[in-house]
Protein backbone atom coordinates (compact mmCIF):
# COMPACT_ATOMS: atom_id res chain seq x y z
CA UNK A 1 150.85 79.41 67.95
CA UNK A 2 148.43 79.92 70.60
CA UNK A 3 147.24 84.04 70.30
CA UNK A 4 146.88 85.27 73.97
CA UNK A 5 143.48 87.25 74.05
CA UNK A 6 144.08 90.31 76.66
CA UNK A 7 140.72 92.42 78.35
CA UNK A 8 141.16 95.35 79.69
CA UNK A 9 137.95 95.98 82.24
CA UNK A 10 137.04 99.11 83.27
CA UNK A 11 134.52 99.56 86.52
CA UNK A 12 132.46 102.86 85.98
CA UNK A 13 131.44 105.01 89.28
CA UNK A 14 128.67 107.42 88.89
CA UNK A 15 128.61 110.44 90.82
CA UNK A 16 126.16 113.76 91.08
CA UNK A 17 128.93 116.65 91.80
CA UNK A 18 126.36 118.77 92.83
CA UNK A 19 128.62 121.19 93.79
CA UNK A 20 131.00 121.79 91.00
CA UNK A 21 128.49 124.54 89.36
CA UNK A 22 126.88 127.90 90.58
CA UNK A 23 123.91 128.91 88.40
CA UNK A 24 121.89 131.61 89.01
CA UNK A 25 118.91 132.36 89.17
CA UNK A 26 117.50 129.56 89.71
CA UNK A 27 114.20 130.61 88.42
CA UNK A 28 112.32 133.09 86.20
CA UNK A 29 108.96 134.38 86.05
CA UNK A 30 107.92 136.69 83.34
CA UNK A 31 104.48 138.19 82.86
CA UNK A 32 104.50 139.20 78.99
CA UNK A 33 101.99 140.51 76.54
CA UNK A 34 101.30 138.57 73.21
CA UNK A 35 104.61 138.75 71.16
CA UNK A 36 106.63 140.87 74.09
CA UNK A 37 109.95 139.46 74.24
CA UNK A 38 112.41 139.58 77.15
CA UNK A 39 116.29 138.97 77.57
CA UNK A 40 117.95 137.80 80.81
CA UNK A 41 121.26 136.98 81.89
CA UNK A 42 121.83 133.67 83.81
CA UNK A 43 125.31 133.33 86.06
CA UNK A 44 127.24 130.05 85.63
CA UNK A 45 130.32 129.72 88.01
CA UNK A 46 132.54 127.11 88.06
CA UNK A 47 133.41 126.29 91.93
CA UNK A 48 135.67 123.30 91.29
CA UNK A 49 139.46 123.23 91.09
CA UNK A 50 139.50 122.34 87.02
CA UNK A 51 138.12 123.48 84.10
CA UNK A 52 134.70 122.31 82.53
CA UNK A 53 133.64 122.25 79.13
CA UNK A 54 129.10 123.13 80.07
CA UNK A 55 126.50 122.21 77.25
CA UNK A 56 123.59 123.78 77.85
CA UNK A 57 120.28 122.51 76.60
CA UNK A 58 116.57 123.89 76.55
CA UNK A 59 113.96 121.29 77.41
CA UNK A 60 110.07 121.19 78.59
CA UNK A 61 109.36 119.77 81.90
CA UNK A 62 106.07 118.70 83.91
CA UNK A 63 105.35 118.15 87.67
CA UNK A 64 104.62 114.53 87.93
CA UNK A 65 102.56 113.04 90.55
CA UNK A 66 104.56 113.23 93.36
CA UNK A 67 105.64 117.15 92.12
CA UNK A 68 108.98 116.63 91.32
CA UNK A 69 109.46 118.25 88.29
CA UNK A 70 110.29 116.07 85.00
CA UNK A 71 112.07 117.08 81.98
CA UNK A 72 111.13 116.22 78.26
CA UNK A 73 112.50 117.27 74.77
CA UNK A 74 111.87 120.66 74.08
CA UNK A 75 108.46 120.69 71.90
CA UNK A 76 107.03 117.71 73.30
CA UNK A 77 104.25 119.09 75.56
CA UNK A 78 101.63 121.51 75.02
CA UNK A 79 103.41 124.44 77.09
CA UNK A 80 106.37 124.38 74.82
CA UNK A 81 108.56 127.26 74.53
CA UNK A 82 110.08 125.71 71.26
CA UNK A 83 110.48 128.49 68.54
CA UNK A 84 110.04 131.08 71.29
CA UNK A 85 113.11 130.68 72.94
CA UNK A 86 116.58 131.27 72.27
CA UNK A 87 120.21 131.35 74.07
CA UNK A 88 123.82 131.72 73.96
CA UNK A 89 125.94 130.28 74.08
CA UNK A 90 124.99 126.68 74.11
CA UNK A 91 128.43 125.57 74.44
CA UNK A 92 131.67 127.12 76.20
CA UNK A 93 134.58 126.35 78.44
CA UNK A 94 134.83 127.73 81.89
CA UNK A 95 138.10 128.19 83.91
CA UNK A 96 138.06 127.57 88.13
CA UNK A 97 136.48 130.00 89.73
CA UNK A 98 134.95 131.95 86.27
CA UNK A 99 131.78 132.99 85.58
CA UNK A 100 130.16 132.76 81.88
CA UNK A 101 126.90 134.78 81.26
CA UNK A 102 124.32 133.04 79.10
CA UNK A 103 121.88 135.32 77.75
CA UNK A 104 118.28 133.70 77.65
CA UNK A 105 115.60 135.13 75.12
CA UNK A 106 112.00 134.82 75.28
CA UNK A 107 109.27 135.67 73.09
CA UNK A 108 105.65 135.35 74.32
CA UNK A 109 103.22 132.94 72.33
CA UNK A 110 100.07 134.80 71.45
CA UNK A 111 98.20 131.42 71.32
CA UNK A 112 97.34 129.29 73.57
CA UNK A 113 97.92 127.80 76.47
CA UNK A 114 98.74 131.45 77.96
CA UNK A 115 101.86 129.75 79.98
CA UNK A 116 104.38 128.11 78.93
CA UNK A 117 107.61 126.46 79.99
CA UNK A 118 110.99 125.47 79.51
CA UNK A 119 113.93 124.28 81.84
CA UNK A 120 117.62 125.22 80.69
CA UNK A 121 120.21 122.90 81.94
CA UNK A 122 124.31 123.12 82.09
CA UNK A 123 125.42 119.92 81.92
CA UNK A 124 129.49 118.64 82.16
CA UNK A 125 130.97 115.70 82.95
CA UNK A 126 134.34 115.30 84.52
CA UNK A 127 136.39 111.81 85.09
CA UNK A 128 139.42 110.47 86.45
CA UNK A 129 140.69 107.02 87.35
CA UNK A 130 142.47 105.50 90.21
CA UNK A 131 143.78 101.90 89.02
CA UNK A 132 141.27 100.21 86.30
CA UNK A 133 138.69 102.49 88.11
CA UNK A 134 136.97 105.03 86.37
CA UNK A 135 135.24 108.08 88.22
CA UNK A 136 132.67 109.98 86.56
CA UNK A 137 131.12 112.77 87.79
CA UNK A 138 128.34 114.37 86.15
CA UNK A 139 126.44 117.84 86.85
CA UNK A 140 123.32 118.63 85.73
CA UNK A 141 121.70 122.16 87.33
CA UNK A 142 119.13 124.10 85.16
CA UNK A 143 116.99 126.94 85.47
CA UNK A 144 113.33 126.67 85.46
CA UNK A 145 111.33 129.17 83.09
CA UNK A 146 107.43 130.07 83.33
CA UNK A 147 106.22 133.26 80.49
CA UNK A 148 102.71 134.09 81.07
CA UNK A 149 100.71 135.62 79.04
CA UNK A 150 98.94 138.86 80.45
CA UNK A 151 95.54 137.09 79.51
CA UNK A 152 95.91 134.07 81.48
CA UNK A 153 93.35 133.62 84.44
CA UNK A 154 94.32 132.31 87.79
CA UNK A 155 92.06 129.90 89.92
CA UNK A 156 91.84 126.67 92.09
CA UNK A 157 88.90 124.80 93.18
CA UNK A 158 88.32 122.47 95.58
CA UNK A 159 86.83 118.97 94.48
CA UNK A 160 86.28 117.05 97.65
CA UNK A 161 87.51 116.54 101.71
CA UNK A 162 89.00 113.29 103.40
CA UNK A 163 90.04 112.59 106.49
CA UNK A 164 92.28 109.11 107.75
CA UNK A 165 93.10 108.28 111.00
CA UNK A 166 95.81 105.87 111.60
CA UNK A 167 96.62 102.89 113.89
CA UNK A 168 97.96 105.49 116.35
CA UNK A 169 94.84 108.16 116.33
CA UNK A 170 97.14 110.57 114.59
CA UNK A 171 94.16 112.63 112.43
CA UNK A 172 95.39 113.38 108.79
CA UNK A 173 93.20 115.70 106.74
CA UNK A 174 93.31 115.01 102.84
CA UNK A 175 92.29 118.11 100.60
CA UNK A 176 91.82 117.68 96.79
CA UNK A 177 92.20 120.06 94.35
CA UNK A 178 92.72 121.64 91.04
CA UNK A 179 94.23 124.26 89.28
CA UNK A 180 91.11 125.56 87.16
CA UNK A 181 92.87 128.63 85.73
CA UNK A 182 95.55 129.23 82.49
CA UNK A 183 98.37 130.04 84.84
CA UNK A 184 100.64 128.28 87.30
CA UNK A 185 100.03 129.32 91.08
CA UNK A 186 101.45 129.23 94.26
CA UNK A 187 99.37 128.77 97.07
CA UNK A 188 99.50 128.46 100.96
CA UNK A 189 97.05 126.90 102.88
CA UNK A 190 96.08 127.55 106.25
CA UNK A 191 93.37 125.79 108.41
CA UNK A 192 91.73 124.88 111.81
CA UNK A 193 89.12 122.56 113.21
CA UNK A 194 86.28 124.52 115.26
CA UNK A 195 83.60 122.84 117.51
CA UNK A 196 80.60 123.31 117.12
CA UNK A 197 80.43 126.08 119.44
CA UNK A 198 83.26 127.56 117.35
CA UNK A 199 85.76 127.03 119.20
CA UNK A 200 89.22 126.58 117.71
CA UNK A 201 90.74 123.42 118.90
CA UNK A 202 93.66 123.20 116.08
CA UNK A 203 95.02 125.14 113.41
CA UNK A 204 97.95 124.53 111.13
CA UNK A 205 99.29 125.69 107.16
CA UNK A 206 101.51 124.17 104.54
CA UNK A 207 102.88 127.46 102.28
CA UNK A 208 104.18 127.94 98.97
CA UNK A 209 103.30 124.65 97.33
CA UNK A 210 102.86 125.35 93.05
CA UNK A 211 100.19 124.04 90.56
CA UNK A 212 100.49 124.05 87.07
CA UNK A 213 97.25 124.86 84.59
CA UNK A 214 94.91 121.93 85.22
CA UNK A 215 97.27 119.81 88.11
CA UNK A 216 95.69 118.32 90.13
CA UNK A 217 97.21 118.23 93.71
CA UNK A 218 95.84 116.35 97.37
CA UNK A 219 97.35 118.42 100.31
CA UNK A 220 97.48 116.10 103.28
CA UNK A 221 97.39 118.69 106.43
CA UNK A 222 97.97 116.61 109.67
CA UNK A 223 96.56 117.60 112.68
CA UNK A 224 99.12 117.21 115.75
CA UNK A 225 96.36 117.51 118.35
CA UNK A 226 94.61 114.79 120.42
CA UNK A 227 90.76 115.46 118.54
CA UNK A 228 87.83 113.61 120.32
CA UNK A 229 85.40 111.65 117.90
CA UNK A 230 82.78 113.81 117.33
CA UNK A 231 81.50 116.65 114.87
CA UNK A 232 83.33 119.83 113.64
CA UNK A 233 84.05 122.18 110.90
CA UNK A 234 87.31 122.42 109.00
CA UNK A 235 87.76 126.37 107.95
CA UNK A 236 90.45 127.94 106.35
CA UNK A 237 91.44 129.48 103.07
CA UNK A 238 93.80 128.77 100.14
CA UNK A 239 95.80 132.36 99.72
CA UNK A 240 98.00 133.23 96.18
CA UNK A 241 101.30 133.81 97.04
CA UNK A 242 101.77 137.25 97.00
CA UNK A 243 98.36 138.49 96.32
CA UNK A 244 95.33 139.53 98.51
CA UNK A 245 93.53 136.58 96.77
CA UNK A 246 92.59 133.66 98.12
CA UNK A 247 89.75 131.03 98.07
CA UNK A 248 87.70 129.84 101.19
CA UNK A 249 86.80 126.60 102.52
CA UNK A 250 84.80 125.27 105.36
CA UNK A 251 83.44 121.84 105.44
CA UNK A 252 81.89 119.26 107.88
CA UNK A 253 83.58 116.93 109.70
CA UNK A 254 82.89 113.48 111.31
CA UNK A 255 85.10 111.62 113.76
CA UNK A 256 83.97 108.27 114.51
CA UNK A 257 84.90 105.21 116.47
């Protein structure tokens, strides 16, 4: 007798339901001495119609080239918080429309590096088909976590100036730099392009952009004005966020045929 073989095939969608979860904050920033430990509360709400089942996971992260942040297993980098941070509850069911606290637990490293990281993510997956097709929609939101130690110096330096003009004269300024203290920053930078007489013929500013301990980062500040070829100055400052520091610039510049 001939046996009659019988596949059943599924087709998998993949979907980001970036909706279907409200965490907040979305951020922390603690300043702690050596040892100091700190508790928080972080706000997960469930803004879909059904009820989720969240695991939530602790993991290191990095700012790759481009700055979009990139997630590792927690202990893998150098600005782990592994051992130094704990939360609850790492796994729990939450009805439409309920919020669950997790409570978030951080004790400051007395070593070094003076900052580290972490990222805590809620993660669920939901499904349902229509036919042999099967919808899945996953959710991944975390919140980001920088401790600083007390000790940890904040600078930036700037390593060298660029300048590209394209096909359509539209003048692009390239600034390089590096974060040359122990702590994450965030920085604005403003800046204009004098004459030699001094005269201001163009300013502009890109704001709240963050670099990590030792990052290096190229602003590209364009310049939406028509400049002549000639010779000017580029002045302007990089300012802390939030702070009366900042660190000045003001370099020569040469636009040629």
């Amino acid at each position: 007798m001939k046996k009659l073989s019988i596949f059943l095939v599924f087709l998998f969608t993949i979907h980001v339901a970036t909706a279907s979860l409200l965490v907040e904050p979305a951020k922390f920033e603690f300043v702690l001495n050596g040892l100091e430990k700190t508790t928080e509360a972080i706000r997960v709400t469930n803004v879909t119609q059904l009820p989720l089942v969240i695991n939530v996971n602790a993991y290191d992260w990095d700012l790759n080239e481009n700055g979009d942040l990139e997630s590792n297993k927690l202990g893998t980098l150098d600005s782990t918080l592994s051992g130094h941070i704990q939360f609850n509850p790492r796994r729990f069911s939450i009805a439409p429309g309920q919020t669950q606290i997790v409570r978030v637990t951080i004790t400051m490293p007395e070593e070094k590096p003076l900052e580290r990281r972490s990222i805590i993510f809620f993660e669920s997956e939901q499904s349902s088909f229509s036919g042999n097709i099967q919808t899945i929609f996953q959710t991944l939101i975390g919140t980001t976590i920088y401790a600083t130690n007390t000790k940890a110096s904040s600078s930036v330096e700037v390593l060298a100036f660029e300048h590209t003009v394209d096909d359509e004269n539209d003048l692009t300024l390239h600034m390089f730099t590096q974060n040359t203290g122990e702590a994450h920053i965030r920085v604005n930078v403003s800046y204009g392009i004098y004459d030699l007489g001094n005269q201001l013929l163009y300013s502009g500013d890109v704001v709240d952009t963050v670099l990590l301990p030792e990052q290096k980062h190229t602003f590209h500040l364009p310049v939406e004005e028509n400049i002549l070829f000639g010779l000017y100055n580029v002045i302007g400052r990089i300012t802390f966020t939030d702070t009366m520091n900042f660190v000045p610039f003001n370099v020569p510049l040469t636009i040629s045929d």
